[in-house]
Protein backbone atom coordinates (compact mmCIF):
# COMPACT_ATOMS: atom_id res chain seq x y z
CA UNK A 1 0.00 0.00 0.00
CA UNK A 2 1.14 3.44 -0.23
CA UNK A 3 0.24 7.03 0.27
CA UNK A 4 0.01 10.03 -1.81
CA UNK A 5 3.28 11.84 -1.80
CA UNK A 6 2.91 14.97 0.61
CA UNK A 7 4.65 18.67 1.29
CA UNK A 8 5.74 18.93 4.91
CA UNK A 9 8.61 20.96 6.41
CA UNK A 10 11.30 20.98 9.09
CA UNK A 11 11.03 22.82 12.28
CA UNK A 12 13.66 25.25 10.73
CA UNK A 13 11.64 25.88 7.83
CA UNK A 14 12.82 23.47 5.38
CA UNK A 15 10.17 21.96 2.89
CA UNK A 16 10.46 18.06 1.63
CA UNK A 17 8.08 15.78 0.09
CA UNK A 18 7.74 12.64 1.91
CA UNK A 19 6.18 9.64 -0.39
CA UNK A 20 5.48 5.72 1.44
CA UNK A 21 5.08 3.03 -0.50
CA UNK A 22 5.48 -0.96 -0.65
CA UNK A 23 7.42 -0.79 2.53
CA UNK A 24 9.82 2.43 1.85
CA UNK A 25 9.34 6.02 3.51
CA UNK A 26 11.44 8.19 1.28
CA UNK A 27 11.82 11.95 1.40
CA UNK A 28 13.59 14.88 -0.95
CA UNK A 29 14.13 17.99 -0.06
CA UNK A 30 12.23 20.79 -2.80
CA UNK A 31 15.80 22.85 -2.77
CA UNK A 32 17.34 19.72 -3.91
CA UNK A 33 14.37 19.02 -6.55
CA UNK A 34 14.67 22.84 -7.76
CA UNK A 35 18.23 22.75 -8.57
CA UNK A 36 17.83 19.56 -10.70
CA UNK A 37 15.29 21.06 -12.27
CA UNK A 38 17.04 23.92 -13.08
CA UNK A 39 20.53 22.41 -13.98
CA UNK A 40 19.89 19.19 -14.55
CA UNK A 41 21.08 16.03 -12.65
CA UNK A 42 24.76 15.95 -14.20
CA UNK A 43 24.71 19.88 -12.10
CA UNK A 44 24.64 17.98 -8.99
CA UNK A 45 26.71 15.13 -7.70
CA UNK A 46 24.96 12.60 -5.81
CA UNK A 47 27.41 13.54 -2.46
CA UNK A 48 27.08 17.43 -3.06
CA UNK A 49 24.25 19.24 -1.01
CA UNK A 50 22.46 22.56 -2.25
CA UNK A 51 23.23 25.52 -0.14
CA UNK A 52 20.69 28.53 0.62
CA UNK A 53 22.79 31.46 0.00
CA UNK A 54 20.47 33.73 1.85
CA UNK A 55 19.58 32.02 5.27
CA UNK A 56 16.27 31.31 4.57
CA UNK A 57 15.41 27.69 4.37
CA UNK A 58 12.11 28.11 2.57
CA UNK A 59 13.18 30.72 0.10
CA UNK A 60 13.75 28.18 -2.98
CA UNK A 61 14.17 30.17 -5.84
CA UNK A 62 16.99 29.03 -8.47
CA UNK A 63 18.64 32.65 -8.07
CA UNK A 64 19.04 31.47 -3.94
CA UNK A 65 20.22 27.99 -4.10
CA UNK A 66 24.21 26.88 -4.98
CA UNK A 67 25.63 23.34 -5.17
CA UNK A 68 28.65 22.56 -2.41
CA UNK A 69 30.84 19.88 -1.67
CA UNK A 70 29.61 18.45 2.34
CA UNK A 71 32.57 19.74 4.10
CA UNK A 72 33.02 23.00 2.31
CA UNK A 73 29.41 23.53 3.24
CA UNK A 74 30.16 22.58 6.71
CA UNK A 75 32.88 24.55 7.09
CA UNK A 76 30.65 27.81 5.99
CA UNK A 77 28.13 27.26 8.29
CA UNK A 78 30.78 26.36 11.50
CA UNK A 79 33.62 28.94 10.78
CA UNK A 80 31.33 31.42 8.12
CA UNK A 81 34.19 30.53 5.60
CA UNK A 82 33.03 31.44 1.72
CA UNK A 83 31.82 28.85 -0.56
CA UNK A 84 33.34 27.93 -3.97
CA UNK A 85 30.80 28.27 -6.89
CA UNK A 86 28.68 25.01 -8.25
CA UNK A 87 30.51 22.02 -9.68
């Protein structure tokens, strides 16, 4: 059985759709699905994460949202060090 795939967000503001079915609860975040849109799925490597360059989680607009490397990203966020540009 499954559900119909549905829009929910994070406490911090972050919107995903969550979809169950045959067993599996899977979940992608709509920053994530934007960029692909946008650049395609070549534009984003499977271990890169898509950054919010203004702090606001649910502000996805293409002109917002960059593609980083984890620990670059991490590193931004923990020491506000600058991000390189999309792969």
């Amino acid at each position: 059985m499954s559900d119909a795939p549905s829009l929910q967000s994070t406490g911090e503001g972050y919107e995903y759709v969550r979809c169950r079915a045959n067993g599996a609860d899977d979940t992608v975040y709509i920053h994530r699905l934007l960029y692909v849109a946008e650049h395609g799925f070549d534009a984003l490597p499977a271990h890169y994460e898509v950054h919010h360059r203004q702090s606001v989680p649910w502000l996805n607009v293409p002109g917002n949202l960059v593609a980083v490397e984890p620990e670059a990203h991490s590193r931004h966020h923990l020491h506000d060090d600058s991000l390189a540009s999309s792969p």
